[in-house]
Protein backbone atom coordinates (compact mmCIF):
# COMPACT_ATOMS: atom_id res chain seq x y z
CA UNK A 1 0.00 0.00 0.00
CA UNK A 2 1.33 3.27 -1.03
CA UNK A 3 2.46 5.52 2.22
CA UNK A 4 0.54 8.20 1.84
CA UNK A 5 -2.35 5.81 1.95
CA UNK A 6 -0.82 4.34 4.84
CA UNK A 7 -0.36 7.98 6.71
CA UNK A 8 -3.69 9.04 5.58
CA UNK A 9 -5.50 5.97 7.17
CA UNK A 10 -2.62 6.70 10.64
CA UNK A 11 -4.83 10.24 10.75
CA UNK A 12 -8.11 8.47 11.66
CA UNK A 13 -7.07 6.35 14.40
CA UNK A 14 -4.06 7.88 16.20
CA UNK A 15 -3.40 10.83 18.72
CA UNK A 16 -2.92 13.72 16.46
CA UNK A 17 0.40 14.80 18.17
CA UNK A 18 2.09 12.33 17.23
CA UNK A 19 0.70 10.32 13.70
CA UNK A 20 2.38 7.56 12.82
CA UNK A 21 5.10 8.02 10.83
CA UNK A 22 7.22 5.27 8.51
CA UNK A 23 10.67 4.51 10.05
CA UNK A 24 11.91 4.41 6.63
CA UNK A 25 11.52 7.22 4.73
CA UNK A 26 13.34 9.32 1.85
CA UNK A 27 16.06 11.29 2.54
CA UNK A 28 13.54 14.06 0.94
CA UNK A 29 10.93 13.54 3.04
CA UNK A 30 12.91 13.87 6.09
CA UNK A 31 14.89 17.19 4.70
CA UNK A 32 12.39 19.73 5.88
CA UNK A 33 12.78 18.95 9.57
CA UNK A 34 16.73 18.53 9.39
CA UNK A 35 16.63 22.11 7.97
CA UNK A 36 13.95 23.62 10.90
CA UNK A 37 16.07 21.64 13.29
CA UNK A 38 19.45 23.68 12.30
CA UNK A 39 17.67 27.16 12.08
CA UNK A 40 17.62 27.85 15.98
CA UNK A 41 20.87 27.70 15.63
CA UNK A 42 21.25 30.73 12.08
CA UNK A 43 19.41 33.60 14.63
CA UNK A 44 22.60 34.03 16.31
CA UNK A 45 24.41 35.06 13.56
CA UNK A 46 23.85 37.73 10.41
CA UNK A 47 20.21 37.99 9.22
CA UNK A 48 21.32 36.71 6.29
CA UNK A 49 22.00 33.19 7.17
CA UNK A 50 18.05 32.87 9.08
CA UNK A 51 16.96 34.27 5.51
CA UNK A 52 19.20 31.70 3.52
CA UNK A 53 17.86 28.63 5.74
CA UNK A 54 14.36 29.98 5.74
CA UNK A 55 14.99 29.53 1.79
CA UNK A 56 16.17 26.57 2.05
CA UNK A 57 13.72 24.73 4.17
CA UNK A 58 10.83 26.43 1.81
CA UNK A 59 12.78 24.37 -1.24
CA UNK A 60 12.78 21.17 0.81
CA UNK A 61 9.20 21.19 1.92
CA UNK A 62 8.19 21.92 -1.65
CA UNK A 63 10.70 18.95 -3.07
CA UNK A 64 10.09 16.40 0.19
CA UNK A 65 6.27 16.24 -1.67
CA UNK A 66 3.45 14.80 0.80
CA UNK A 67 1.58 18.24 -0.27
CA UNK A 68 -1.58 16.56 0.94
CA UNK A 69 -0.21 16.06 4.51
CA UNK A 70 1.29 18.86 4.97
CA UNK A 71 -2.00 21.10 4.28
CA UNK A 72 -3.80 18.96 6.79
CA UNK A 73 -1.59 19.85 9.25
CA UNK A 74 -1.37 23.69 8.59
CA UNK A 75 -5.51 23.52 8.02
CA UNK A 76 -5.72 21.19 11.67
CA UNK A 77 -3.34 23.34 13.18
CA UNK A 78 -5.68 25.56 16.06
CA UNK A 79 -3.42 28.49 15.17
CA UNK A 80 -4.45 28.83 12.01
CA UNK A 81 -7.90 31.08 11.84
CA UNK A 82 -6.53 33.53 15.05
CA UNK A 83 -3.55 33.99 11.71
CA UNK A 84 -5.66 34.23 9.14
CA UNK A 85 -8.20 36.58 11.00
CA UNK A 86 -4.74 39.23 11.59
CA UNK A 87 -4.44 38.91 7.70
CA UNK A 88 -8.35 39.63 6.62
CA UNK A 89 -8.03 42.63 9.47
CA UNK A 90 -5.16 43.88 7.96
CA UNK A 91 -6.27 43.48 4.65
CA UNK A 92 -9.65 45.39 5.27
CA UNK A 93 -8.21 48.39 6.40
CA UNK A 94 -5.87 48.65 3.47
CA UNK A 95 -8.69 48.31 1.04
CA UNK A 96 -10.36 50.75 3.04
CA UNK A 97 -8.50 53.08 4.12
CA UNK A 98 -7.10 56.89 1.96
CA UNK A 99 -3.73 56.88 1.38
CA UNK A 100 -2.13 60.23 0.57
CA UNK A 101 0.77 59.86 -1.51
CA UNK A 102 3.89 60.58 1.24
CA UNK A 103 2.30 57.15 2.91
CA UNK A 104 2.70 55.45 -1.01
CA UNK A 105 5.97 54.21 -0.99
CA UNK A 106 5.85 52.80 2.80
CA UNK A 107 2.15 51.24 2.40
CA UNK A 108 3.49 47.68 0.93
CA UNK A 109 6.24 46.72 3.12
CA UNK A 110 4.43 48.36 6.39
CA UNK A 111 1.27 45.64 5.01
CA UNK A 112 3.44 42.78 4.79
CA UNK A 113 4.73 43.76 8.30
CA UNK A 114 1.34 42.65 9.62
CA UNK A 115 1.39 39.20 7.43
CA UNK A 116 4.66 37.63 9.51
CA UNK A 117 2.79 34.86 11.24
CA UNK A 118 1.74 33.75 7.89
CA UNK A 119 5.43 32.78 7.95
CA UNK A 120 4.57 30.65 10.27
CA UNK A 121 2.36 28.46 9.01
CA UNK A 122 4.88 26.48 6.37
CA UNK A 123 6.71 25.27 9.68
CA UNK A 124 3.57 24.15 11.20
CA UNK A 125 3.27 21.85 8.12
CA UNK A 126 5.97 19.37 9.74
CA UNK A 127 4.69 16.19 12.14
CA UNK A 128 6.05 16.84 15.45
CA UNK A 129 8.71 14.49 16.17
CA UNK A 130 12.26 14.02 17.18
CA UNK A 131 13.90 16.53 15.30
CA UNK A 132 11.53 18.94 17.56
CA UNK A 133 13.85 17.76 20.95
CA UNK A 134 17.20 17.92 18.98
CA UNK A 135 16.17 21.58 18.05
CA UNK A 136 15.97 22.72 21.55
CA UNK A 137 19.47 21.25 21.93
CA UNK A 138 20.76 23.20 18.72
CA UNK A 139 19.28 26.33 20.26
CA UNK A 140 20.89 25.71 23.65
CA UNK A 141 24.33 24.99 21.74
CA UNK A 142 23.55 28.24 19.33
CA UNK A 143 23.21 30.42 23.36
CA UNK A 144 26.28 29.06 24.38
CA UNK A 145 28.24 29.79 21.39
CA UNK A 146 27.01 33.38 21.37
CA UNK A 147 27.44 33.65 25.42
CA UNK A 148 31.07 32.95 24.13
CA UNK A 149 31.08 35.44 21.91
CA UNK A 150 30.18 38.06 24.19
CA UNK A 151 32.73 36.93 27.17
CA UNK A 152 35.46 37.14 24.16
CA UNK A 153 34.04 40.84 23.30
CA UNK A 154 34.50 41.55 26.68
CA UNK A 155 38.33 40.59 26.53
CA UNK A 156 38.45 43.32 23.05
CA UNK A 157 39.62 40.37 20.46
CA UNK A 158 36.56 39.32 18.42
CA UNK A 159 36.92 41.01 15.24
CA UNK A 160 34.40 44.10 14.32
CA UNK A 161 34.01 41.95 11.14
CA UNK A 162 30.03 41.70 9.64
CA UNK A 163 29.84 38.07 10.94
CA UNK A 164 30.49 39.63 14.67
CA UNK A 165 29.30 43.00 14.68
CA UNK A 166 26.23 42.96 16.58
CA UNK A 167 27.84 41.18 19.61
CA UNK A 168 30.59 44.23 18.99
CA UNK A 169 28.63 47.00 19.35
CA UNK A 170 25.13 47.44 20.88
CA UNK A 171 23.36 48.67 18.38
CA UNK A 172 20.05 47.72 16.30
CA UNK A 173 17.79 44.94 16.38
CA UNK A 174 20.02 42.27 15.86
CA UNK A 175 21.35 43.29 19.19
CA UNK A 176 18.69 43.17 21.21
CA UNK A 177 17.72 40.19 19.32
CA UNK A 178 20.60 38.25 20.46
CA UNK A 179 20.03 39.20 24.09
CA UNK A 180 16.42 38.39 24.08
CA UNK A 181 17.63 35.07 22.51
CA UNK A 182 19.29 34.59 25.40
CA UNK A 183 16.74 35.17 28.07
CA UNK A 184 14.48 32.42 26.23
CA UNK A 185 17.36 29.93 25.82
CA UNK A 186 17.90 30.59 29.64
CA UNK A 187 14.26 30.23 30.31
CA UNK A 188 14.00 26.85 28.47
CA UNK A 189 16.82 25.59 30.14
CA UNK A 190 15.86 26.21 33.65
CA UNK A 191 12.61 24.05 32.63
CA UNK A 192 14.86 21.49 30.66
CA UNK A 193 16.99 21.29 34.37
CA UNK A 194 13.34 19.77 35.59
CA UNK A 195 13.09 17.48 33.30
CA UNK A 196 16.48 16.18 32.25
CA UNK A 197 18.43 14.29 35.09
CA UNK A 198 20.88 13.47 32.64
CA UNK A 199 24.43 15.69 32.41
CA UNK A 200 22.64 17.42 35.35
CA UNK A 201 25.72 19.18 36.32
CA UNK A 202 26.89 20.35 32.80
CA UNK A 203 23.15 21.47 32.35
CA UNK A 204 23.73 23.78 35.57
CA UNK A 205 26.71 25.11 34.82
CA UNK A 206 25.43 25.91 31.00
CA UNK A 207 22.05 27.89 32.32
CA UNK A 208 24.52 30.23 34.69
CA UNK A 209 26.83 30.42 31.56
CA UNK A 210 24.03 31.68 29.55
CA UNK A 211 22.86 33.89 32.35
CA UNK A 212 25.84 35.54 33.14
CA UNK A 213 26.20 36.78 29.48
CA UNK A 214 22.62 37.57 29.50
CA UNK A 215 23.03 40.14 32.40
CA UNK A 216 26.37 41.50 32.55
CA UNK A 217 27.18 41.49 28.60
CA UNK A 218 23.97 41.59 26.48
CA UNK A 219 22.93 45.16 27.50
CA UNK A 220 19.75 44.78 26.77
CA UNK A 221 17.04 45.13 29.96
CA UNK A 222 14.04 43.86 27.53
CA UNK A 223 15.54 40.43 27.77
CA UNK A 224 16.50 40.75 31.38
CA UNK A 225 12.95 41.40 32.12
CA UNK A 226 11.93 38.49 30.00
CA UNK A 227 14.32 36.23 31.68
CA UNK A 228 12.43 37.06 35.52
CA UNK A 229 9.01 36.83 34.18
CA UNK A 230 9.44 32.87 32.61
CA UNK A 231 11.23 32.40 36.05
CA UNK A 232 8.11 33.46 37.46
CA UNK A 233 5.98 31.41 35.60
CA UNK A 234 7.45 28.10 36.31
CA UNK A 235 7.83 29.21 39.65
CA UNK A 236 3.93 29.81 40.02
CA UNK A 237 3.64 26.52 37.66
CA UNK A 238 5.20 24.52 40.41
CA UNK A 239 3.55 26.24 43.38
CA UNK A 240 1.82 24.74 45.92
CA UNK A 241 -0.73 26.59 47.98
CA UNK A 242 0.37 26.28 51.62
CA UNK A 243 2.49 28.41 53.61
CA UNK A 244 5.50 26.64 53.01
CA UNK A 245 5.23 26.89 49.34
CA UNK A 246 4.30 30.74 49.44
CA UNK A 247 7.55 31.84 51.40
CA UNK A 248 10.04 31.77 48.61
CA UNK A 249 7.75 34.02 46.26
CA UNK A 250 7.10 36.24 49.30
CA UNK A 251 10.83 36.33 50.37
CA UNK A 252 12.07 36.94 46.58
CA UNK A 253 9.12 39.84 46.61
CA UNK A 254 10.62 41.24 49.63
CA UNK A 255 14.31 41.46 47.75
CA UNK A 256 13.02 42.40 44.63
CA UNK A 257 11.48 45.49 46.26
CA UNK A 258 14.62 46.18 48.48
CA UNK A 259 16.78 46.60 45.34
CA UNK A 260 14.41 49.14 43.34
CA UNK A 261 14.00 51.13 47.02
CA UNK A 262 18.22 50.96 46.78
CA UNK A 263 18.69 51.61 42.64
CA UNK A 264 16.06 54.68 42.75
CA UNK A 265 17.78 56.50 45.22
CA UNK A 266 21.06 56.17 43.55
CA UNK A 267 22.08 59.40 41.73
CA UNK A 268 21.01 60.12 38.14
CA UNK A 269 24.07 59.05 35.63
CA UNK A 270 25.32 61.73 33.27
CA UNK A 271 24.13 59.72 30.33
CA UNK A 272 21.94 56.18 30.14
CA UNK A 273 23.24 55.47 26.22
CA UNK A 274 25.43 52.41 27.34
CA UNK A 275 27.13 52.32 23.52
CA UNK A 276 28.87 55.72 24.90
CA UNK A 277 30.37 54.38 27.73
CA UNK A 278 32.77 52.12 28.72
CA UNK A 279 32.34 50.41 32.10
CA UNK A 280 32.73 46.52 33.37
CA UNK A 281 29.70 45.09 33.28
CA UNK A 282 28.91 44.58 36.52
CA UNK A 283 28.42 48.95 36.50
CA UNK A 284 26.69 48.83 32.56
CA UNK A 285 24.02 46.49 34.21
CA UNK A 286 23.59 49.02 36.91
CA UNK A 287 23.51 51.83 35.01
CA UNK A 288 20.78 50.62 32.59
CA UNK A 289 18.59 49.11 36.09
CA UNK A 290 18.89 53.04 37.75
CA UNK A 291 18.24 54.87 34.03
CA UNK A 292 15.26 52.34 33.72
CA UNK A 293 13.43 53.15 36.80
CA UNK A 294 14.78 56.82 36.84
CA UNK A 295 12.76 57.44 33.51
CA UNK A 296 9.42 55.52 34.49
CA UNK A 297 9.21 57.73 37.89
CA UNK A 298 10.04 60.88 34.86
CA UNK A 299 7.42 59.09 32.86
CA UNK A 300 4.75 59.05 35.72
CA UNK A 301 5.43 62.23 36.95
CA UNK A 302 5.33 64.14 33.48
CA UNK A 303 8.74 64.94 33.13
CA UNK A 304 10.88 65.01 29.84
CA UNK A 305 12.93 62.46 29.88
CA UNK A 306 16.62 64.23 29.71
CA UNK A 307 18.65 61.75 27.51
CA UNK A 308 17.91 60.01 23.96
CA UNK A 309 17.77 56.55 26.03
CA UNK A 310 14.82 57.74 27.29
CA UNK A 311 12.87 58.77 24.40
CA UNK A 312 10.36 55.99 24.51
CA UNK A 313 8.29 57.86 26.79
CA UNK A 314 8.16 61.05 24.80
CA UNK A 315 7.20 58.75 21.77
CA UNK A 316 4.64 56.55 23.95
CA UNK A 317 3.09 60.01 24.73
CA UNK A 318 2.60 61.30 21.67
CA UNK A 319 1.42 57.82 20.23
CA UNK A 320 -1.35 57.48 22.77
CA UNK A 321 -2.88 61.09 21.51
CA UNK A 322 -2.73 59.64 17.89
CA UNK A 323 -4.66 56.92 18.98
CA UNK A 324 -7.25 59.04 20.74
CA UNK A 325 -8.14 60.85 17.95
CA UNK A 326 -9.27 57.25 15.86
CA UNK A 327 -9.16 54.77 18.91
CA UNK A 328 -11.79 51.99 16.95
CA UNK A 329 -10.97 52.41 13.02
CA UNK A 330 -7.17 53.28 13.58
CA UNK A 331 -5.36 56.13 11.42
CA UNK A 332 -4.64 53.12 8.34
CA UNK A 333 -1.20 51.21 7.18
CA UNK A 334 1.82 52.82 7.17
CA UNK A 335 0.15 56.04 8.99
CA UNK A 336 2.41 55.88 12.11
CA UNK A 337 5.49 57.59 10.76
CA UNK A 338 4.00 60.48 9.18
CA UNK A 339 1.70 61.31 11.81
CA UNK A 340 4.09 61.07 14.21
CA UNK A 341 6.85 63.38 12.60
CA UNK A 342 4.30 65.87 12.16
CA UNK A 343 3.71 66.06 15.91
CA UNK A 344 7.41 65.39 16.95
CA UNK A 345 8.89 68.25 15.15
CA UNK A 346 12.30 69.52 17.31
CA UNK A 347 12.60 66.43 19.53
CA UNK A 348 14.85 64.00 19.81
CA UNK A 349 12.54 61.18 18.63
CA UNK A 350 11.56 62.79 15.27
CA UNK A 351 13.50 60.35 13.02
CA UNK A 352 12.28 57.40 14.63
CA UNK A 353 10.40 54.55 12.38
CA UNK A 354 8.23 52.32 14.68
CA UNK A 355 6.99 53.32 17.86
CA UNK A 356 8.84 50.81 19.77
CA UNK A 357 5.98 48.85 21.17
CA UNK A 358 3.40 46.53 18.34
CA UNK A 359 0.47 47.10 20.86
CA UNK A 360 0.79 50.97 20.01
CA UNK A 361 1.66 50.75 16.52
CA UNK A 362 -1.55 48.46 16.52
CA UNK A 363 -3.49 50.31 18.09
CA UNK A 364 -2.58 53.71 15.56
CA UNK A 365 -3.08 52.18 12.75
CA UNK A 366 -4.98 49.06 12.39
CA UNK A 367 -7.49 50.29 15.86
CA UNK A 368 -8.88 48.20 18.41
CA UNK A 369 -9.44 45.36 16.00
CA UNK A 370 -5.85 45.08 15.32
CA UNK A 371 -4.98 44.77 18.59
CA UNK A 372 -8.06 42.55 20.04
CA UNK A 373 -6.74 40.11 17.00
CA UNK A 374 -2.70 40.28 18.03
CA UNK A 375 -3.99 39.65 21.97
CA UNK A 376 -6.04 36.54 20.46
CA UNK A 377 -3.62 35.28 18.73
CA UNK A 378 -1.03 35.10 21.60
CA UNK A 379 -4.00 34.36 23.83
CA UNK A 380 -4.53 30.88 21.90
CA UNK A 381 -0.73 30.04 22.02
CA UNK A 382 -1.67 30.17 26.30
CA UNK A 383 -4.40 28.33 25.79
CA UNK A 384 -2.81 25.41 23.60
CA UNK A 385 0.18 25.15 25.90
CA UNK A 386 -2.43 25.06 28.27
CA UNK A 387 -3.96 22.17 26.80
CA UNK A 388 -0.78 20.55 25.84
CA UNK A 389 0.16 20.05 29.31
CA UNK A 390 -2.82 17.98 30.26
CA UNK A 391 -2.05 15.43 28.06
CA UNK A 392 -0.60 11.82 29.42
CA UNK A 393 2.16 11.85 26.25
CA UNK A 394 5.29 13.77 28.18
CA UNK A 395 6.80 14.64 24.61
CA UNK A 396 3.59 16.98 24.54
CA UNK A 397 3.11 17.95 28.03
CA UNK A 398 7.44 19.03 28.29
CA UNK A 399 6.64 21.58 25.39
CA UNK A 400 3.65 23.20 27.10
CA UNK A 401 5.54 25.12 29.35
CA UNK A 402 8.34 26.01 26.10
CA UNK A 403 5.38 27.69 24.27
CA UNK A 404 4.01 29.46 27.19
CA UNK A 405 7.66 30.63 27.99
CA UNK A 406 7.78 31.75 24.09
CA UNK A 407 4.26 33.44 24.46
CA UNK A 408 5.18 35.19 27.51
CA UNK A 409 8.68 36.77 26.20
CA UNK A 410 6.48 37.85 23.12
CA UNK A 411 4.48 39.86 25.36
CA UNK A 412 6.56 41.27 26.75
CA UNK A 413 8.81 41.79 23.94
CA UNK A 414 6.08 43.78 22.17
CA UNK A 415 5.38 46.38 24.96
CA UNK A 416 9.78 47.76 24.46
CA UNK A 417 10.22 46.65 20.53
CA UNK A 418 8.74 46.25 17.77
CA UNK A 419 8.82 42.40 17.53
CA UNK A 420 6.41 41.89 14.55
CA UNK A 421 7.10 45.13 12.91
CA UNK A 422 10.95 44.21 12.18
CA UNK A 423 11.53 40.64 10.24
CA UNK A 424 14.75 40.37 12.24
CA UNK A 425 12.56 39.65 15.51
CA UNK A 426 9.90 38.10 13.79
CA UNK A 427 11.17 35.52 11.72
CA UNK A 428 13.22 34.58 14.64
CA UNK A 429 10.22 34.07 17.00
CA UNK A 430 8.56 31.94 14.05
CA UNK A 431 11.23 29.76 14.54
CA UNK A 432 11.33 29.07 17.68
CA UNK A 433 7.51 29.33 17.86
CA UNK A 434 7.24 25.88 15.34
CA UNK A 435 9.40 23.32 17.50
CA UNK A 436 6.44 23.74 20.23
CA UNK A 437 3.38 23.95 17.36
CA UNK A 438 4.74 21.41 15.08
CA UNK A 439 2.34 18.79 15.17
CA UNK A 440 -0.27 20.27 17.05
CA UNK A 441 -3.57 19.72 15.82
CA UNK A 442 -7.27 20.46 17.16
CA UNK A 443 -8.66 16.75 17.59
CA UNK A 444 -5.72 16.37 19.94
CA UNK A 445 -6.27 19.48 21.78
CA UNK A 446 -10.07 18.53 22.21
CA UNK A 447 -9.55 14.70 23.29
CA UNK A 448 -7.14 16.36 25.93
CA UNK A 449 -9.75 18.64 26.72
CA UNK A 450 -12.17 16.09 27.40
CA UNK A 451 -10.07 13.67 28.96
CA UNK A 452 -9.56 16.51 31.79
């Protein structure tokens, strides 16, 4: 019997997370997940290579054939209409929305912007399966080699060359990037240290690796923050409701508040731009923790903030009054950047392109529906991680809590960058987003469902 006959009759009869699967198959059929598997490990170097492996694994899902299959899986997949419903939204409001002709030449690209987690849906198109475990361990391999990187920076001989830059200098997306990689490899492997007894020692020593160069060395306090919260949430997945189990959150709540009482009443650094500087990291780190809470008390209070670090305030500001004016229909595609120049004439943040955070850039120009669809969408990745973990397969319950870790860091990735406006953050979470998804399909989710 021919195998896709075989597969097709697997898809009646068998948990949907894991369909059967021929142990023998051709080395093109098995090419697409060898190629997913290695990406993790292309976001820690140039955009370029992601783009050329993204390429790649397009050509090898198109030549590994099973077309069939693969559009089951995308069409089972419960992340599918939450996608497609960002796309119609988006779509909508460029047919109806006036353009005037300064918006012209920014209206396609800023429209394609909204269409990255179609990019997502190819990878879904995989069965989950082994490669899915050995990608995790590329990833954690990719952190360490870049946590490398940075701790050779730090000694001044890694070349400013355009294969090293961004670990170099701080500067642009790819640098943040690469620290907010970080945080979520460290994240992963704190919940990996639960569940792998196995090299436990070499596993412990790797996480503080990672989270040294994620504090002292990255620079960036987006994935800093990132890193606490998915501590948080496997610390609140693992807690207990008795007193016993309630001290450590209360005692780390205690410290946490002890050290913002002791970094605000430090005195105000001459300038919070940490690529002017030169400090041991130890002092960057707190430099960027007093500028950070030194511009949300300016923030709160009304103040202008007094350095171009601190510009996201003045732009947050301004953004929220564009959003006033057309809070429901949004000002249209592309509309940010032009309305906002017009009302930032003379300050510092005139030039900029995005407004740093997708739920305002949402918000101005796609409206409340663009935003209600974005909060879905990452609202159904908690809710099939959710479901994930209640089922008796561990290979599906172990990646609950990596897709709720992903989810979270998205969050709050969106409210400091903007992680779906740029391709260099957004391909990259895509990624990473398909060794949880891969696989994942709504019969599953609903037998788990019921057997709960």
């Amino acid at each position: 019997m021919p195998t896709d006959t075989l597969l097709a009759a697997d898809a009646n009869v068998v948990s949907a997370a894991h369909l059967s699967v021929p142990l023998k198959r051709h080395w093109r059929q098995r090419l697409p997940e060898q190629i997913l598997m290695c990406l993790p490990l292309t976001l820690f170097f140039p955009v370029g290579v992601m783009y050329a492996g993204i390429f790649f694994f397009y050509l090898a899902l198109i030549l590994s054939g099973q077309a069939s299959r693969k559009l089951d899986n995308i069409r089972q997949n419960p992340l599918l209409m939450p996608v497609l419903l960002l796309t119609a939204v988006s779509i909508v409001i460029a047919l109806t929305q006036q353009r005037p002709p300064e918006m012209e030449k920014e209206f396609w690209p800023a429209l394609m912007h909204y269409q990255t987690y179609l990019l997502l849906l190819p990878f879904l198109a995989l069965d989950a399966g082994e490669w899915q475990r050995k990608a995790v361990s590329v990833f954690f391999v990719g952190a360490v080699i870049a946590s490398t990187l940075f701790v050779v920076n730090f000694f001044h001989v890694l070349p400013d060359n355009t294969l090293f830059h961004s670990y170099v200098l701080y500067q642009g997306n790819k640098s943040i990037l690469l620290g907010v990689l970080l945080a979520i490899a460290a994240g992963w492997m704190l919940h990996e240290l639960r569940l792998r007894k196995n090299h436990y020692l070499l596993r412990i020593l790797a996480l503080l690796y990672v989270v040294a160069a994620l504090v002292l060395l990255s620079k960036t306090r987006t994935a800093s923050l990132m890193f606490v919260l998915m501590c948080g949430l496997i610390l609140l997945r693992n807690l207990r409701w008795n007193l016993r189990s309630l001290l450590l959150p209360l005692v780390l709540l205690i410290a946490i508040a002890a050290c913002l009482k002791y970094v605000a009443d430090l005195p105000r650094p001459a300038s919070c731009v940490v690529s002017q500087v030169q400090l041991p990291p130890w002092d960057i780190a707190k430099l960027r923790a007093v500028c950070t809470i030194q511009q949300a008390n300016d923030f709160a209070h009304g103040k202008k903030s007094s350095d171009d670090d601190g510009m996201r305030a003045e732009i947050y500001r301004i953004t929220a009054g564009m959003i006033a004016e057309k809070p429901w229909s949004g000002h249209g595609i592309a509309s940010w950047m032009p309305n906002y120049r017009q009302r930032s004439q003379g300050l510092s943040s005139n030039g900029m392109t995005t407004p740093h955070n997708d739920y305002l850039l949402y918000a101005t120009e796609l409206g409340m529906a663009g935003v209600a669809v974005l909060l879905w969408i990452w609202f159904s990745q908690f809710r099939i991680a959710r479901r994930m973990a209640l089922s008796k397969d561990n290979s599906i319950k172990d990646k609950a809590m990596l897709l709720s870790m992903l989810t979270l860091a998205m969050m709050t990735g969106a409210m400091f960058n903007a992680i779906l406006r740029d391709a260099v953050f957004g391909l990259a979470f895509m990624i990473l987003l398909a060794i949880p998804l891969a696989g994942v399909r709504q019969t599953m989710l609903r037998e788990q469902a019921n057997q709960a």
